[in-house]
Every structure is written in C-alpha cells, then in structure tokens.
N, C-alpha and C. Protein backbone atom coordinates (compact mmCIF):
# COMPACT_ATOMS: atom_id res chain seq x y z
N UNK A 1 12.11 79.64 -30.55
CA UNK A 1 12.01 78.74 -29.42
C UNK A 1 13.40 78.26 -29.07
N UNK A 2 13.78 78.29 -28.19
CA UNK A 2 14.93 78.17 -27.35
C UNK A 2 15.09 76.28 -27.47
N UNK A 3 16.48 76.17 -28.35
CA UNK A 3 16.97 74.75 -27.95
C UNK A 3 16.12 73.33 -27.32
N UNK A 4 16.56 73.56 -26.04
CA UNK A 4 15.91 72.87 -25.08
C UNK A 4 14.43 72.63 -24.91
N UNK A 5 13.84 73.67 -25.41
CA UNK A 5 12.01 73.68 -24.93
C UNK A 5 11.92 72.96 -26.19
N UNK A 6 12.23 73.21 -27.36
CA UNK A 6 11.95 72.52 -28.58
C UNK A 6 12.17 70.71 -28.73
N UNK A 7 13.10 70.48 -28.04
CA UNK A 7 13.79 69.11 -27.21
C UNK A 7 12.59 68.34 -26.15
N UNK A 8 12.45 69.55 -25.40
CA UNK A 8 11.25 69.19 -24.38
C UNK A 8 10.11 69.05 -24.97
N UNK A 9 9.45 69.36 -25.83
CA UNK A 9 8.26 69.80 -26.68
C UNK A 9 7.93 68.44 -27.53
N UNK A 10 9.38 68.25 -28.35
CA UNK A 10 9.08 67.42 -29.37
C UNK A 10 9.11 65.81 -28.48
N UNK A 11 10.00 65.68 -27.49
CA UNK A 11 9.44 64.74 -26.51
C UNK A 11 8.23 64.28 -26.21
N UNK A 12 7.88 65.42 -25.60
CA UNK A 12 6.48 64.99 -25.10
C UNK A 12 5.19 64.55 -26.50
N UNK A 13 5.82 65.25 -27.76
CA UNK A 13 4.80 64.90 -28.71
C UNK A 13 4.64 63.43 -28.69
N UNK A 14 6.37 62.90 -29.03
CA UNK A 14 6.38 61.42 -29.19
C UNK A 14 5.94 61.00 -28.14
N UNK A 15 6.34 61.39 -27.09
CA UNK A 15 5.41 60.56 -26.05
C UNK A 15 4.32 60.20 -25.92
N UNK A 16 3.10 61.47 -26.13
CA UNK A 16 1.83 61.18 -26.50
C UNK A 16 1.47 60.29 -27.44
N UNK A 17 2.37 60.54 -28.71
CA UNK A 17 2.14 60.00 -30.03
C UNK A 17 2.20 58.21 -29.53
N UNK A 18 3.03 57.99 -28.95
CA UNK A 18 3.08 56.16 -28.66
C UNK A 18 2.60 55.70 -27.54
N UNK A 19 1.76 57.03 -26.74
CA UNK A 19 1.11 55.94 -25.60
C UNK A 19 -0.36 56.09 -26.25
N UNK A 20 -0.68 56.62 -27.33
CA UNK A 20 -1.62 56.77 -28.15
C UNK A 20 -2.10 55.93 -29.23
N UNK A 21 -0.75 55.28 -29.40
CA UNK A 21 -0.39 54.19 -30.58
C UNK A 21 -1.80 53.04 -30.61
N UNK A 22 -2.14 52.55 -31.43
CA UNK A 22 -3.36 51.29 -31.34
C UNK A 22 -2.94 50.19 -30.27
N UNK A 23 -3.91 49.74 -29.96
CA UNK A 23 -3.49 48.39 -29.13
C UNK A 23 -4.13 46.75 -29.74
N UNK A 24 -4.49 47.60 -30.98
CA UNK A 24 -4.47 46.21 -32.02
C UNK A 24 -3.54 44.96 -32.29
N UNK A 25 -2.11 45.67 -31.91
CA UNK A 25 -1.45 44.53 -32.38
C UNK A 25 -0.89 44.37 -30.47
N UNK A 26 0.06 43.62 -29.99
CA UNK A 26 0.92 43.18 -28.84
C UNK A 26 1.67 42.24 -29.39
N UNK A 27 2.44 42.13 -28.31
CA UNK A 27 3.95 41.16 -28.43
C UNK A 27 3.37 39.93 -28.40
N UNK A 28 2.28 39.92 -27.88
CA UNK A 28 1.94 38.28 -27.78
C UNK A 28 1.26 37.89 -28.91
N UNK A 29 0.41 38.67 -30.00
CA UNK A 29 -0.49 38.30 -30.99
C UNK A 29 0.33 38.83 -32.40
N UNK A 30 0.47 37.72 -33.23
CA UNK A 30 1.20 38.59 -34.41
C UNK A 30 0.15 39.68 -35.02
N UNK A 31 0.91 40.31 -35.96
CA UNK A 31 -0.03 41.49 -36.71
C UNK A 31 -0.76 40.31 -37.84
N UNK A 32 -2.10 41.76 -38.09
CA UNK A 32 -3.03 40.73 -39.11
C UNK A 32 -2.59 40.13 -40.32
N UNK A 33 -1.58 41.33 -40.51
CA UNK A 33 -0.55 41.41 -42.03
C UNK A 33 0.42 41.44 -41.79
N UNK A 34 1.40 40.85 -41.36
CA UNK A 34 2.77 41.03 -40.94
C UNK A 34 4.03 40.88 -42.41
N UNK A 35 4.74 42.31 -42.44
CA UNK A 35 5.46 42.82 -43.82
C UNK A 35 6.23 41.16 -43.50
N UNK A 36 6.76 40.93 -45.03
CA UNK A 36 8.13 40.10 -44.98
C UNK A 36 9.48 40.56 -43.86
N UNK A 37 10.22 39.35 -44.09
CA UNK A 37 11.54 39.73 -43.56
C UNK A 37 12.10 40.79 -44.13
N UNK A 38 13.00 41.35 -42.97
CA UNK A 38 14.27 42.59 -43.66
C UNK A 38 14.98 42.02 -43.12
N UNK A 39 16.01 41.65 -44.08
CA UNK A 39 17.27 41.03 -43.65
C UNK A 39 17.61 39.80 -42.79
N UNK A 40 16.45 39.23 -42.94
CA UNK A 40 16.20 38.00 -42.48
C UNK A 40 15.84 37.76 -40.99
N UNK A 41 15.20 38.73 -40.93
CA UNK A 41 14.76 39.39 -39.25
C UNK A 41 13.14 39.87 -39.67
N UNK A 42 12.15 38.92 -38.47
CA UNK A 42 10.95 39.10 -38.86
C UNK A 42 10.64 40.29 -38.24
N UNK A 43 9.27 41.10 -38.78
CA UNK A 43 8.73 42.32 -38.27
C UNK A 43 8.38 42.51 -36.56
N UNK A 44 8.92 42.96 -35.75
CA UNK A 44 8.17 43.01 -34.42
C UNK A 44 7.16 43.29 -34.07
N UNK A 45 6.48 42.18 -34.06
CA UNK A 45 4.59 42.97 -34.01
C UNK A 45 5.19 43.77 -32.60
N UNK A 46 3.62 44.60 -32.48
CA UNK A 46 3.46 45.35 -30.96
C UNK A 46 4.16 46.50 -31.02
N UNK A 47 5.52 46.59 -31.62
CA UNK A 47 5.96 47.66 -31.64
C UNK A 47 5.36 49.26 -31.42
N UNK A 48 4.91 49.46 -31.85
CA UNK A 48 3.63 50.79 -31.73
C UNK A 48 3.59 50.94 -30.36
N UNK A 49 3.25 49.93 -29.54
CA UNK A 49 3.32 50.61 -27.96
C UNK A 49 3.97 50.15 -27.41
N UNK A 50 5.50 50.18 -27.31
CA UNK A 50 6.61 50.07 -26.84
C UNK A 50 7.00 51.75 -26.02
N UNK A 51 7.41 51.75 -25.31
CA UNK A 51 7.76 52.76 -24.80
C UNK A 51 8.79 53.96 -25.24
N UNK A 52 8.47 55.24 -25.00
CA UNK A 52 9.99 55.89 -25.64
C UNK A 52 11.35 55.82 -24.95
N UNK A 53 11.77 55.98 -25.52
CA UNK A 53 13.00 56.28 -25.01
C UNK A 53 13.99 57.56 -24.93
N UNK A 54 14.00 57.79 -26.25
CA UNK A 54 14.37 59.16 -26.98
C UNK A 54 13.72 60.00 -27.78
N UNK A 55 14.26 60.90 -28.24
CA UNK A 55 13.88 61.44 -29.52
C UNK A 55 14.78 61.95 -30.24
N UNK A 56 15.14 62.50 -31.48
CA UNK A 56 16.44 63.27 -32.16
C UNK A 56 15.46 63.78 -33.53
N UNK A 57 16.43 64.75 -33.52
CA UNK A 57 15.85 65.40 -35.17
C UNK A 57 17.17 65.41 -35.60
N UNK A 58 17.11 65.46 -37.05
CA UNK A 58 18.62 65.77 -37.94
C UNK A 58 18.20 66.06 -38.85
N UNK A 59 19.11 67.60 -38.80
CA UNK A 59 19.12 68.35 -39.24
C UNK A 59 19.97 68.33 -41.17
N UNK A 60 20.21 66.88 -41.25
CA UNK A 60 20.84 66.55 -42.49
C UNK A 60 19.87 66.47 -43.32
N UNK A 61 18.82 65.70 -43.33
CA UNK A 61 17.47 65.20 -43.77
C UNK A 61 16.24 65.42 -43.30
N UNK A 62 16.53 66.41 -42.25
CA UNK A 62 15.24 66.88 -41.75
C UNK A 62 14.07 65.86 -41.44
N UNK A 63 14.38 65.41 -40.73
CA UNK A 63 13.59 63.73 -39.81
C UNK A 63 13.87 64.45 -38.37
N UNK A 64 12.34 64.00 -38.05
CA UNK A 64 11.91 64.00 -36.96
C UNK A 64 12.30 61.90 -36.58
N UNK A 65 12.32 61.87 -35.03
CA UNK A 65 12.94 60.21 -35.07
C UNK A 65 12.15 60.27 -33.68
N UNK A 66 11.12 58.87 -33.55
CA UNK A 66 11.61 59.04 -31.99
C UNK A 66 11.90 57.48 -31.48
N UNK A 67 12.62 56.95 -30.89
CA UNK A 67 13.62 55.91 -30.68
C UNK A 67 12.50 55.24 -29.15
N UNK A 68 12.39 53.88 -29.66
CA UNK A 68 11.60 53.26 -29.19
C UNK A 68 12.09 52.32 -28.47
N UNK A 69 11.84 51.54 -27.31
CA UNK A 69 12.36 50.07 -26.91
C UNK A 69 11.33 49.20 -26.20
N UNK A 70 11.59 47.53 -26.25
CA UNK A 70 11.05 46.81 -26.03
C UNK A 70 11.70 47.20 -24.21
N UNK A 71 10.67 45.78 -23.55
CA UNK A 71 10.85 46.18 -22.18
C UNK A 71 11.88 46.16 -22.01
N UNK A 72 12.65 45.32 -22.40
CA UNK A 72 14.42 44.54 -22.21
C UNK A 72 15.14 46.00 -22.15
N UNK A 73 15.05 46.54 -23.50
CA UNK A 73 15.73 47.88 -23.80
C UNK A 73 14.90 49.35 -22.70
N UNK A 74 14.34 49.55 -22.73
CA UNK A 74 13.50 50.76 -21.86
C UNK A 74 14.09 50.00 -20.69
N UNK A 75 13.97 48.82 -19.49
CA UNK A 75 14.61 49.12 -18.51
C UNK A 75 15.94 48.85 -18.33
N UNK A 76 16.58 48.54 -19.35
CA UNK A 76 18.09 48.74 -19.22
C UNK A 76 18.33 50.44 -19.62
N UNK A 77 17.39 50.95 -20.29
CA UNK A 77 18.09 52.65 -20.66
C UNK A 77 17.39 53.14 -19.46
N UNK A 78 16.19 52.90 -18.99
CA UNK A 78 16.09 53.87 -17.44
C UNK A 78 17.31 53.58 -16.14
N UNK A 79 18.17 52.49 -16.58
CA UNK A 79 19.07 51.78 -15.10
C UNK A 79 20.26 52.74 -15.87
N UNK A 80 20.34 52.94 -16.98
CA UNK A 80 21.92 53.55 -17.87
C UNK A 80 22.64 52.45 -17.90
N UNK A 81 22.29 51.31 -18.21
CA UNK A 81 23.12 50.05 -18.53
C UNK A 81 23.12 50.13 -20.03
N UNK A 82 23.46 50.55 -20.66
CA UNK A 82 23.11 50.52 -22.27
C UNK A 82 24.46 50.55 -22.82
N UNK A 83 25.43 50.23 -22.31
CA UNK A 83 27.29 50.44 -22.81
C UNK A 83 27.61 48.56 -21.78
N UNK A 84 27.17 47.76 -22.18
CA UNK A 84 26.71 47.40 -24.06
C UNK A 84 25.01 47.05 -23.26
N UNK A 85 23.85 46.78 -24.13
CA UNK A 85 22.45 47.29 -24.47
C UNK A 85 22.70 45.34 -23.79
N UNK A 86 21.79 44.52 -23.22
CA UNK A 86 22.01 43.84 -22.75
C UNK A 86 21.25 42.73 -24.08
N UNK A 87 21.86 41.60 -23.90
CA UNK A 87 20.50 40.76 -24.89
C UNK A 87 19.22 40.70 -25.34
N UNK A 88 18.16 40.26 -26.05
CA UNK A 88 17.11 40.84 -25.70
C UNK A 88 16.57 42.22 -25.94
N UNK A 89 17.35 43.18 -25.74
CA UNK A 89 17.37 44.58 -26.28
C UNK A 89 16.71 44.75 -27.76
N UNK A 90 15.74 45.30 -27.94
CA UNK A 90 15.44 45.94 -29.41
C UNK A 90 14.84 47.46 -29.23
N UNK A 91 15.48 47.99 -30.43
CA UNK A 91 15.59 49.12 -30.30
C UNK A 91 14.72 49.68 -31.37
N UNK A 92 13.67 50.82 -31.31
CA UNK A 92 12.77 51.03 -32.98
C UNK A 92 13.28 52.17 -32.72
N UNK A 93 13.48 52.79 -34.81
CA UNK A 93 13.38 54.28 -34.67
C UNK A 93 11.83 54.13 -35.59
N UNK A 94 11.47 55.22 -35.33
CA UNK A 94 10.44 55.82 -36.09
C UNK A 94 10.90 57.16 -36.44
N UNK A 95 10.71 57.12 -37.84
CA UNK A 95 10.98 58.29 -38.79
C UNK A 95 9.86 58.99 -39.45
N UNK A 96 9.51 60.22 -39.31
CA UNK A 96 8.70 61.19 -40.45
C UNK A 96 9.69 61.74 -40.95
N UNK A 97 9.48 63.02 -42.04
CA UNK A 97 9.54 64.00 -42.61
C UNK A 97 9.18 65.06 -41.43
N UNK A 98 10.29 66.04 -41.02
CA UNK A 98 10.24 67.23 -40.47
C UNK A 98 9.37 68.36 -41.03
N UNK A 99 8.01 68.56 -40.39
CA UNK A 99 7.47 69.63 -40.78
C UNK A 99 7.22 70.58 -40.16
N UNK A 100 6.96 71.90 -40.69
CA UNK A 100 6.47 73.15 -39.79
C UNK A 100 4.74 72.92 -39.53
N UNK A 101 4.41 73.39 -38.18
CA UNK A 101 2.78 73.17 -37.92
C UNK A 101 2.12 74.44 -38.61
N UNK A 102 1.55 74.42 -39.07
CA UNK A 102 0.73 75.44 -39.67
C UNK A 102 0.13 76.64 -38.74
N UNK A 103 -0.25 76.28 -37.53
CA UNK A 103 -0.85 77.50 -36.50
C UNK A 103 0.03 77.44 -35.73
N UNK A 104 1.60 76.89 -35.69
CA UNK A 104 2.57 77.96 -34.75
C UNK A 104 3.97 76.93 -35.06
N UNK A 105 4.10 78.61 -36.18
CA UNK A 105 5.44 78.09 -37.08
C UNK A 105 6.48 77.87 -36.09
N UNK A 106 6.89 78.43 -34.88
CA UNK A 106 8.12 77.93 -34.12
C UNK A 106 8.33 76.52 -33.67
N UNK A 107 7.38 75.52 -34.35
CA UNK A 107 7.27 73.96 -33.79
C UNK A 107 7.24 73.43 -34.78
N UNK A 108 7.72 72.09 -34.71
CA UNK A 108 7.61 70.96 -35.95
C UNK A 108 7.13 69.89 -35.38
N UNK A 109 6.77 69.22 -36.78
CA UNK A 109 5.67 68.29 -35.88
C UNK A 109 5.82 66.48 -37.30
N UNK A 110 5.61 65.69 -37.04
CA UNK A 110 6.15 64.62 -37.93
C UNK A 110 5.27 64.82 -38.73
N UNK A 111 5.87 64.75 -40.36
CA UNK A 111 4.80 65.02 -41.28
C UNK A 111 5.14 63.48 -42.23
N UNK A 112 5.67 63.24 -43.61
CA UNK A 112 5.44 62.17 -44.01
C UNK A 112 6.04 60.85 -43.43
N UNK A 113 5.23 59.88 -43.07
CA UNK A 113 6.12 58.62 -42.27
C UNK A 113 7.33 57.93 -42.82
N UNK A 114 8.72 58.18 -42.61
CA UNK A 114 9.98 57.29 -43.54
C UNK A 114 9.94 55.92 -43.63
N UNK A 115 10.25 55.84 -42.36
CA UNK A 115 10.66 53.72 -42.20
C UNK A 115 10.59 53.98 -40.59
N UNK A 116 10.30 52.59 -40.27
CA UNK A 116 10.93 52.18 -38.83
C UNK A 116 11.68 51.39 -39.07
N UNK A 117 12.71 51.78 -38.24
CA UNK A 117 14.05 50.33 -38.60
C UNK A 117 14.13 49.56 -36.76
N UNK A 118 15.05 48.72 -37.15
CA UNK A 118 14.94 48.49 -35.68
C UNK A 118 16.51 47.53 -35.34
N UNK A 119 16.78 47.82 -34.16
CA UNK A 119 18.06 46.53 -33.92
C UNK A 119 18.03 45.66 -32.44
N UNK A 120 18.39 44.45 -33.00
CA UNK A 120 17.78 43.50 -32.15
C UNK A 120 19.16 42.63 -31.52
N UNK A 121 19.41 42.87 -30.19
CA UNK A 121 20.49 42.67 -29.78
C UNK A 121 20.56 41.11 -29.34
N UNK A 122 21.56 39.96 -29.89
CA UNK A 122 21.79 39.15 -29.51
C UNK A 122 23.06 38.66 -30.27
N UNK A 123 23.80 39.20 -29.11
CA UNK A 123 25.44 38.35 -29.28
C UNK A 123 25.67 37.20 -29.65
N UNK A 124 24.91 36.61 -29.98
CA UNK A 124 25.42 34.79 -30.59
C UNK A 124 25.19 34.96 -32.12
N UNK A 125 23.43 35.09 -32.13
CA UNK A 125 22.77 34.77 -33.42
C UNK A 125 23.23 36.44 -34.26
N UNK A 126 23.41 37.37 -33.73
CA UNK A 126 24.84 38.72 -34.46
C UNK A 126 25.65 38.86 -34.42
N UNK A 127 27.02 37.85 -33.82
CA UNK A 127 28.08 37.69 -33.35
C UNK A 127 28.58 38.67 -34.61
N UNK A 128 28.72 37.99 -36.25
CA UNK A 128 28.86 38.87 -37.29
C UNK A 128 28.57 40.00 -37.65
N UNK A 129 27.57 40.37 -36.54
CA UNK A 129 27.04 42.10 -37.04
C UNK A 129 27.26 43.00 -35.82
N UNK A 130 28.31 42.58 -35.06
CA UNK A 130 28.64 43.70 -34.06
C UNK A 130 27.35 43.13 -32.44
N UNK A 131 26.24 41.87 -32.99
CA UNK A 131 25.60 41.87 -31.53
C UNK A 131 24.59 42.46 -32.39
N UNK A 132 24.35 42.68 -33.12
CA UNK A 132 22.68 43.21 -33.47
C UNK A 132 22.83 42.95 -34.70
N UNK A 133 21.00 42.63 -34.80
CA UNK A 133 20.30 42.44 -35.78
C UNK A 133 20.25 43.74 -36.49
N UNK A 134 19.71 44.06 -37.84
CA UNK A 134 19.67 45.57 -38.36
C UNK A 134 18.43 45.31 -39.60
N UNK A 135 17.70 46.02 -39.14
CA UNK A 135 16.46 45.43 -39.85
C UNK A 135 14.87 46.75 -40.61
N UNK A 136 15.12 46.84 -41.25
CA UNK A 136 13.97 48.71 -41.78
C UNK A 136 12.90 47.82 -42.70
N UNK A 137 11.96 48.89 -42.02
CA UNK A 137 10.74 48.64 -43.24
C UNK A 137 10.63 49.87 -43.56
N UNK A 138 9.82 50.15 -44.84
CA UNK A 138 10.04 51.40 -45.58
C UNK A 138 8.28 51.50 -45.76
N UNK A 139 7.85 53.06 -45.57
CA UNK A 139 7.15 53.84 -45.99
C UNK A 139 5.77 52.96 -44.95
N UNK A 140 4.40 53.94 -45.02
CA UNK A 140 3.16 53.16 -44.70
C UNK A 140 2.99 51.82 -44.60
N UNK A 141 3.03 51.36 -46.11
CA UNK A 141 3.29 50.26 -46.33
C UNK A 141 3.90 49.30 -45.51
N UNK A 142 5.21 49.98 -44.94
CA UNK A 142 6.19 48.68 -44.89
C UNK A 142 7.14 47.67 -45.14
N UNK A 143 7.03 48.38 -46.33
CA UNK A 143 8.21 47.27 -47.28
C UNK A 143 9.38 47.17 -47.12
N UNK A 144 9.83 45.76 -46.64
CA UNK A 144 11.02 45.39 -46.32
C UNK A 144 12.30 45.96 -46.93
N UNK A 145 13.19 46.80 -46.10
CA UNK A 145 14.88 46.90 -46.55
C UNK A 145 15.56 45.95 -47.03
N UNK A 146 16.37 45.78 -47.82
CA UNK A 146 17.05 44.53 -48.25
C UNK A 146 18.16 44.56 -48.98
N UNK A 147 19.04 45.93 -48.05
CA UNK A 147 20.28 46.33 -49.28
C UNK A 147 21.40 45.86 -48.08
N UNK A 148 21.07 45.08 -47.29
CA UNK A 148 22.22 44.76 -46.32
C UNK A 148 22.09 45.39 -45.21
N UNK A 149 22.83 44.65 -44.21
CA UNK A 149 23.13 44.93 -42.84
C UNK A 149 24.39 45.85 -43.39
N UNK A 150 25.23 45.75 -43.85
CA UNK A 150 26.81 46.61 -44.02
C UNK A 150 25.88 48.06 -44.36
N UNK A 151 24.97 48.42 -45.25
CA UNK A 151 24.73 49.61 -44.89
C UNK A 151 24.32 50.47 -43.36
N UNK A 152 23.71 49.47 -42.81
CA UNK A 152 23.30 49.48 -41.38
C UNK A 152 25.02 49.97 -40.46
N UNK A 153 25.33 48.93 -40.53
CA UNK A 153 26.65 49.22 -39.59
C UNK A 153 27.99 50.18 -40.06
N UNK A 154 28.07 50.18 -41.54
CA UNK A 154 28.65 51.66 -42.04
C UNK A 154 28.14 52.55 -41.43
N UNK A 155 26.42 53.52 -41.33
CA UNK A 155 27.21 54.19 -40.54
C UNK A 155 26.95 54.15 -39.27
N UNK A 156 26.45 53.06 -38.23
CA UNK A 156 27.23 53.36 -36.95
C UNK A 156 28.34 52.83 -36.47
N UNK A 157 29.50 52.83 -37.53
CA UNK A 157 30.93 52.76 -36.95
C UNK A 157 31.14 53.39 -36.21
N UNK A 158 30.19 55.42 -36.26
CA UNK A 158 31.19 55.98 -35.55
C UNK A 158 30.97 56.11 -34.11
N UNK A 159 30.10 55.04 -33.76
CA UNK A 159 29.40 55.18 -32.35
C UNK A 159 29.82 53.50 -31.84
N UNK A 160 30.53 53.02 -32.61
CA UNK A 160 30.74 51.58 -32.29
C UNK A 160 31.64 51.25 -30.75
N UNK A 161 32.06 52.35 -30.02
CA UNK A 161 32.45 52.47 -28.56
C UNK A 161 31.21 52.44 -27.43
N UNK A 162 30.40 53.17 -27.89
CA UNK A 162 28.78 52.92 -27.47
C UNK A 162 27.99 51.97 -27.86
N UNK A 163 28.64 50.73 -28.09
CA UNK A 163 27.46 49.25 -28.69
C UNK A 163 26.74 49.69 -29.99
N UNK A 164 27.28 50.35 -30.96
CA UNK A 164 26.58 50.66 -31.91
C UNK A 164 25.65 51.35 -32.10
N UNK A 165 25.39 52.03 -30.98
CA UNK A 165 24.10 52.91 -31.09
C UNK A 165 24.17 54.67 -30.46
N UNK A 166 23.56 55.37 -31.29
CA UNK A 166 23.65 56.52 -31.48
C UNK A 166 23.10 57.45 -30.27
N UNK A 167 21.71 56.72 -29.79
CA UNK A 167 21.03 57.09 -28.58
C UNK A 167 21.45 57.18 -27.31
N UNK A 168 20.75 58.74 -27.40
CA UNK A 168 21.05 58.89 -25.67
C UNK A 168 20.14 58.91 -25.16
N UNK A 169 19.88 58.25 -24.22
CA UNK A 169 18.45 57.83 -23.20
C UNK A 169 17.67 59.01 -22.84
N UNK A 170 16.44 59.44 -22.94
CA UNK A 170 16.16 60.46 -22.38
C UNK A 170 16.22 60.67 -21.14
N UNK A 171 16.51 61.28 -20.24
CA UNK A 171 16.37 61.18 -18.61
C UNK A 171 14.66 61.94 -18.37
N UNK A 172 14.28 61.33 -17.33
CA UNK A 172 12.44 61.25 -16.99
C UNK A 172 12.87 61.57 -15.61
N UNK A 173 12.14 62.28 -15.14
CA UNK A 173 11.69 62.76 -13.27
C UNK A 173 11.67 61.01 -12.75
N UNK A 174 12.17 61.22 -11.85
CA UNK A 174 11.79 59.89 -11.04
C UNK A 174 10.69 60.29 -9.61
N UNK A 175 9.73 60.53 -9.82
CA UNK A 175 8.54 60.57 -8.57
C UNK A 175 8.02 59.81 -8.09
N UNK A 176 7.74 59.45 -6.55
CA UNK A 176 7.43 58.38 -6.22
C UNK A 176 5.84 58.72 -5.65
N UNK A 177 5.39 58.20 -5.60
CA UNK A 177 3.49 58.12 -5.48
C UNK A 177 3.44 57.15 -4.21
C-alpha cells in the first residue's frame, strides 16, 4: 500500500474510531471514576469525543497515535493558528500497539491500548513548562504518570520552535452544503 493511502486509511479509522467513542462521559459531567492526578493536572473527562485532529504512527515503537483536541484546539488547528496553540488548547494523544489486521495484511489497525497523554495550554499557570501542562495516564486502567513533566518536555525540545508540539494538523476538504 502506497504511503499516502495508508495515511489516508489510518485517518479515517481514527476518525470513525472517535466519532464512535461513548457519549457517557462530556465536558460538562465528570467521569463515574475519574483516574487521580498526573502531574498535578486532573483527568479530562469527555475526552473520547473530542474531535481529531491528526494521526502519526512511529515507526520506533510501533504505535499507532491519533492526536485529539478540545474545541479551543480543533478550531485553532482547522484556522492553522497553532504556532503558538492559543490558551485553552488541550491536546490528547491516544496510543495502541501497531498491529497487522488479520484479513488484509497490507493495513494496521490499533491493537493493545498504551496511554493517553495530554497537554493543556496555559501560559500563566505553565509559564515553567514552556505554556503547557504535560499530563499521561497509562494502560486501560489509567493510571496516572508521575515521573515528571521534564520527561515530557525532554523530548519535545526538538519541536520547541513549533510551541512544543510535534503535530501537524490534518488538512479536511472544506465543502459547503
């Protein structure tokens, strides 16, 4: 499968995959069980149906990712205002395990769930962390990260010209109805 269609493909999975997401939890109702803090940053209920934004695989660790945002963030990345991500901004990744599909090996498809991490942009209350919060829960479960923000921002030093963040917005058809 050619580059691009595989790009296009695994898009549209995540796409499905989060407009599919439960509508159990929302921004307005906390979750039933809401994990502890990571890093002293509470869990974002609602998350699950937040919109996409991106997607990336890497090829280091073989993770499938697909990069999520609250409204703040989704319509600042559909305007390309995201150099710097405006306040308000939070950003989810969602991580599996990269797997092959069983009835058509040229596709991968998310197999064990990693962490969702997430970063939560506010220049005052992160002034110390570059403007964002940096915050992972780990596995099904959930269980809070708690080895530091400095692992967080080690490594996106090398994107620290781009507001710290690695993502490139997906571009979407603009059709008007």
């Amino acid at each position: 499968m050619k580059p691009t269609i595989k790009i296009i493909s695994t898009l549209i999975l995540f796409a499905s995959l989060t407009a599919s997401a439960s509508d159990e939890t929302s921004d307005d109702k906390p979750a039933a069980t809401s994990p502890d803090n990571s890093h002293g940053i509470a869990y974002p209920s609602g998350w699950q149906n937040w919109s996409t934004i991106a997607v990336s695989h890497r090829t280091d660790n073989n993770t499938i990712r697909t990069i999520l945002g609250n409204d703040i963030a989704v319509k600042a990345a559909r305007a390309g205002k995201t150099n710097p991500w405006p306040d308000g901004a939070i950003l989810g990744k969602v991580v599996w395990k990269d797997t092959e599909l069983k009835d058509w090996k040229a596709a991968t498809a998310p197999g064990k769930f990693v962490h969702a991490e997430f970063m939560f942009k506010d220049s005052k209350k992160y002034a110390d962390t570059y403007n964002w919060g940096w915050a992972r829960w780990v596995g099904l479960e959930q269980k809070p990260f708690q080895k530091g923000m400095q692992i967080c921002t080690s490594c996106h030093t090398p994107v620290k010209n781009r507001d710290w963040v690695f993502t490139d917005p997906a571009l979407l058809p603009h059709v008007s109805y």
